[in-house]
C-alpha atoms as a PDB file:
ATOM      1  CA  UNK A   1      42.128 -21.271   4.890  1.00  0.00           C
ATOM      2  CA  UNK A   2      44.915 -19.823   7.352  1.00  0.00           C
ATOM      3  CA  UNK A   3      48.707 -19.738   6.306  1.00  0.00           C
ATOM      4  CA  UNK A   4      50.955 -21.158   9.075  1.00  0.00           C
ATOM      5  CA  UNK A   5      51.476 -17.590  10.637  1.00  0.00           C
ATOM      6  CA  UNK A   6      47.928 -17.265  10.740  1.00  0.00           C
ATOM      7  CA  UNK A   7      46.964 -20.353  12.542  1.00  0.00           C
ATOM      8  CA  UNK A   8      49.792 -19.369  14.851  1.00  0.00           C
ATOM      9  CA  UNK A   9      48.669 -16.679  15.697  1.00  0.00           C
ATOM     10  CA  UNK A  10      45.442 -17.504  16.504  1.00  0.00           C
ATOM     11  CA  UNK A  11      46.317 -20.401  18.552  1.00  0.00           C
ATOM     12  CA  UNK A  12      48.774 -17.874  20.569  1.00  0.00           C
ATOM     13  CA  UNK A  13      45.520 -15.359  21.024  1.00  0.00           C
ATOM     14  CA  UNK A  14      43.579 -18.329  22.499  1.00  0.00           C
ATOM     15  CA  UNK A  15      46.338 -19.566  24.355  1.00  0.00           C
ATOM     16  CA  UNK A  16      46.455 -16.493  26.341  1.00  0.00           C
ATOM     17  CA  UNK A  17      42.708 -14.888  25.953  1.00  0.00           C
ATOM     18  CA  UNK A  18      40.644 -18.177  25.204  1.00  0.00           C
ATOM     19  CA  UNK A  19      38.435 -19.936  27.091  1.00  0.00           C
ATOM     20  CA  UNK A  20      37.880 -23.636  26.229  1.00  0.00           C
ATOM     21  CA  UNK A  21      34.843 -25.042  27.249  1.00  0.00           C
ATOM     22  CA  UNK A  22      31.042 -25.470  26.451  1.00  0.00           C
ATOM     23  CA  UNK A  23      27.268 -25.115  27.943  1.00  0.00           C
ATOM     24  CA  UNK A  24      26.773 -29.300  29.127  1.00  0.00           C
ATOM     25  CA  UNK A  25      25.685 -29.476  25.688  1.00  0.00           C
ATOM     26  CA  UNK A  26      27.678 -27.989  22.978  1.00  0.00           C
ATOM     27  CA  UNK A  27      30.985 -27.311  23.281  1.00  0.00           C
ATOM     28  CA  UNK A  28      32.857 -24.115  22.617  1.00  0.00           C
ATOM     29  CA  UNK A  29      35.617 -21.998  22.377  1.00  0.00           C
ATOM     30  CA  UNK A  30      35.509 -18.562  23.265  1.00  0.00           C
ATOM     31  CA  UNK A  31      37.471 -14.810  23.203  1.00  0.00           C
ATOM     32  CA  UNK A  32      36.062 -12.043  25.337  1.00  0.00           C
ATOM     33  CA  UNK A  33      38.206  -8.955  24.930  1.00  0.00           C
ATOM     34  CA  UNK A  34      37.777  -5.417  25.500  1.00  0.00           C
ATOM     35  CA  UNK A  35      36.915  -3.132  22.357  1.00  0.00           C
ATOM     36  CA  UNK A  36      40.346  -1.781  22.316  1.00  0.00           C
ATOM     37  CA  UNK A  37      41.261  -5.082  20.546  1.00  0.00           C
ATOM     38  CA  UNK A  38      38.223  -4.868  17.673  1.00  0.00           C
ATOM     39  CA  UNK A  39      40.958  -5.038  14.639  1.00  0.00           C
ATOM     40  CA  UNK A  40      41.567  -8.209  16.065  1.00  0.00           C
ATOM     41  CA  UNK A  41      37.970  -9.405  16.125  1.00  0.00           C
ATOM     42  CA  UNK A  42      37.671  -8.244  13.030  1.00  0.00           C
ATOM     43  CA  UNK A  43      40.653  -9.796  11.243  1.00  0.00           C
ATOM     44  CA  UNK A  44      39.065 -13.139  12.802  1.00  0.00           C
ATOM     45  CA  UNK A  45      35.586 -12.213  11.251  1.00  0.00           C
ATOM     46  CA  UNK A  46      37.908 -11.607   7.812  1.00  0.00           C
ATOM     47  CA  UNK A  47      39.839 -14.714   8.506  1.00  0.00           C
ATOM     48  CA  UNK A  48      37.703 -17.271  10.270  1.00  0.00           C
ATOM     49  CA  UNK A  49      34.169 -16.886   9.016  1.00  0.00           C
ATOM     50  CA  UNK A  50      32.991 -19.931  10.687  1.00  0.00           C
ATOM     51  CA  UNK A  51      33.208 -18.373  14.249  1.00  0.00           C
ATOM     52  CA  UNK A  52      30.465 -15.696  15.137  1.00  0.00           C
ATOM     53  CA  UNK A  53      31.280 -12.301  16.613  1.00  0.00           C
ATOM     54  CA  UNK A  54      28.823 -10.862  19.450  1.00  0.00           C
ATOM     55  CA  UNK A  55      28.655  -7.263  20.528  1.00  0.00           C
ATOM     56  CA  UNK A  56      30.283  -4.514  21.592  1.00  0.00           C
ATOM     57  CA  UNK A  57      28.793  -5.072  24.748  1.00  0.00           C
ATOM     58  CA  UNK A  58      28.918  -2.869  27.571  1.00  0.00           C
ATOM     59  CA  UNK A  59      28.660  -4.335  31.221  1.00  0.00           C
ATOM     60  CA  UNK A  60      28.782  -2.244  34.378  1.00  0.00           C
ATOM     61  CA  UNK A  61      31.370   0.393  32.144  1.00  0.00           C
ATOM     62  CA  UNK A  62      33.408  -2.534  30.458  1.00  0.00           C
ATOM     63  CA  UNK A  63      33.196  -2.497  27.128  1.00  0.00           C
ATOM     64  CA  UNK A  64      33.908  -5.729  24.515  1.00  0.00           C
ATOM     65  CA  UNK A  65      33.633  -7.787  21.904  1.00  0.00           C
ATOM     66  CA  UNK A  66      33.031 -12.018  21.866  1.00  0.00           C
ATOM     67  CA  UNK A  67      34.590 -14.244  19.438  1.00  0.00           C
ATOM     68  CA  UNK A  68      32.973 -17.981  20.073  1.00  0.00           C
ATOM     69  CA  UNK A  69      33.040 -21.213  17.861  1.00  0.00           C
ATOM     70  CA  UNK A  70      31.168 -23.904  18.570  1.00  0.00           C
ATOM     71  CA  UNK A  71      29.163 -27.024  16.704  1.00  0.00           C
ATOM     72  CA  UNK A  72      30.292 -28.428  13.833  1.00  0.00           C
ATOM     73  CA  UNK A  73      32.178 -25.011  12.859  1.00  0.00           C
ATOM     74  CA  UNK A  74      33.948 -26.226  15.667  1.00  0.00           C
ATOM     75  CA  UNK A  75      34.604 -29.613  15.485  1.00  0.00           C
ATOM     76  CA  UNK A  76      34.796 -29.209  11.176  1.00  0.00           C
ATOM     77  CA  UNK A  77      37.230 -25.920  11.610  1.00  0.00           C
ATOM     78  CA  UNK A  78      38.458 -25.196  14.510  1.00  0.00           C
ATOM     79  CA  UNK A  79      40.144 -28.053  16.300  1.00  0.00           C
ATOM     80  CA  UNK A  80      42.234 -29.455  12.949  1.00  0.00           C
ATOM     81  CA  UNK A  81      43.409 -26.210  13.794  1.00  0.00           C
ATOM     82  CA  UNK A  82      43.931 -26.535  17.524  1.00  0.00           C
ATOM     83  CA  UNK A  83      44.916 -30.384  17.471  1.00  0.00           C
ATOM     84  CA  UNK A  84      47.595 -29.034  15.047  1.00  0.00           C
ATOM     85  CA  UNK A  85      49.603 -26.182  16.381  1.00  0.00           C
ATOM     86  CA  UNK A  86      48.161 -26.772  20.820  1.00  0.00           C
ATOM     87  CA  UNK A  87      50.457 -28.761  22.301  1.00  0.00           C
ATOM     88  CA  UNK A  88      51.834 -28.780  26.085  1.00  0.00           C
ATOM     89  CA  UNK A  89      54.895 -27.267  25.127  1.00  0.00           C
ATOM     90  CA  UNK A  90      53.117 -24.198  24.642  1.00  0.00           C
ATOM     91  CA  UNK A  91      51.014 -24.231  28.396  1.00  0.00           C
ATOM     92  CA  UNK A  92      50.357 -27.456  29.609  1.00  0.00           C
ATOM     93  CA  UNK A  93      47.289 -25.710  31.509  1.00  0.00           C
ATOM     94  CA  UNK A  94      45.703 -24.249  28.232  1.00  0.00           C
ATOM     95  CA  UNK A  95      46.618 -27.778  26.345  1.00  0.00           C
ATOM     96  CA  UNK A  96      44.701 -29.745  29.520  1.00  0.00           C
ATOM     97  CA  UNK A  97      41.898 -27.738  29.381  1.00  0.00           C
ATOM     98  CA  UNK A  98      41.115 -27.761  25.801  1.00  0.00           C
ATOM     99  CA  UNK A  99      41.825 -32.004  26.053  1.00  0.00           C
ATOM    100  CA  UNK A 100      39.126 -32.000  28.977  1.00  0.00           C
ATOM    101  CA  UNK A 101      36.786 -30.037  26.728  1.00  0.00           C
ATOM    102  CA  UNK A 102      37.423 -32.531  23.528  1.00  0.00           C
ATOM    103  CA  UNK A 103      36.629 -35.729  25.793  1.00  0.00           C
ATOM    104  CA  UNK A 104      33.735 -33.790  27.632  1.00  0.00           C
ATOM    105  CA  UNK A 105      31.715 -32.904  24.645  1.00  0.00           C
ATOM    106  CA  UNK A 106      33.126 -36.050  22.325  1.00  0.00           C
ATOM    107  CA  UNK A 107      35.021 -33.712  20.063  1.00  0.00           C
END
């Protein structure tokens, strides 16, 4: 369970790193960022054990690390989260896209 700093925080990271989306079948949220950032990635493995963590990867000399949630993790952790703390205050593009995303995959 995250404190109020701690969702905050994590909703500012996706705000300005996240991708909101999905594969036409599952939907998903997503952090791609390079390895300079892994305390990050690994205060979310610490913090939010219901996302997964992929890599280091290293891709034509770039070099990072992939936060995604997705499923019920997703739908169960994640968007309470999201539908909480997101609003269009904040970026009214982020705040569309992750609406699109929630009507597109029935979140």
């Amino acid at each position: 369970m995250l404190n109020d700093f701690e969702e905050g925080f994590l909703v500012g990271v996706l705000l300005g790193e996240g991708h909101f989306g999905g594969d036409g079948k599952v939907a998903h949220v997503t952090l791609r960022m390079h390895t300079d950032h892994e305390n990050l990635f690994r205060w979310l493995e610490t913090k939010c054990p219901w996302g997964r963590l992929y890599g280091p990867y290293d891709h034509s000399g770039r070099r990072y690390f992939q936060w995604m949630v997705r499923g019920s993790a997703l739908r169960d952790h994640l968007v309470p989260i999201l539908d909480r703390r997101l609003d269009s205050t904040l970026s009214s593009k982020v705040h569309e896209r992750y609406l699109d995303m929630k009507h597109r995959y029935r979140l």
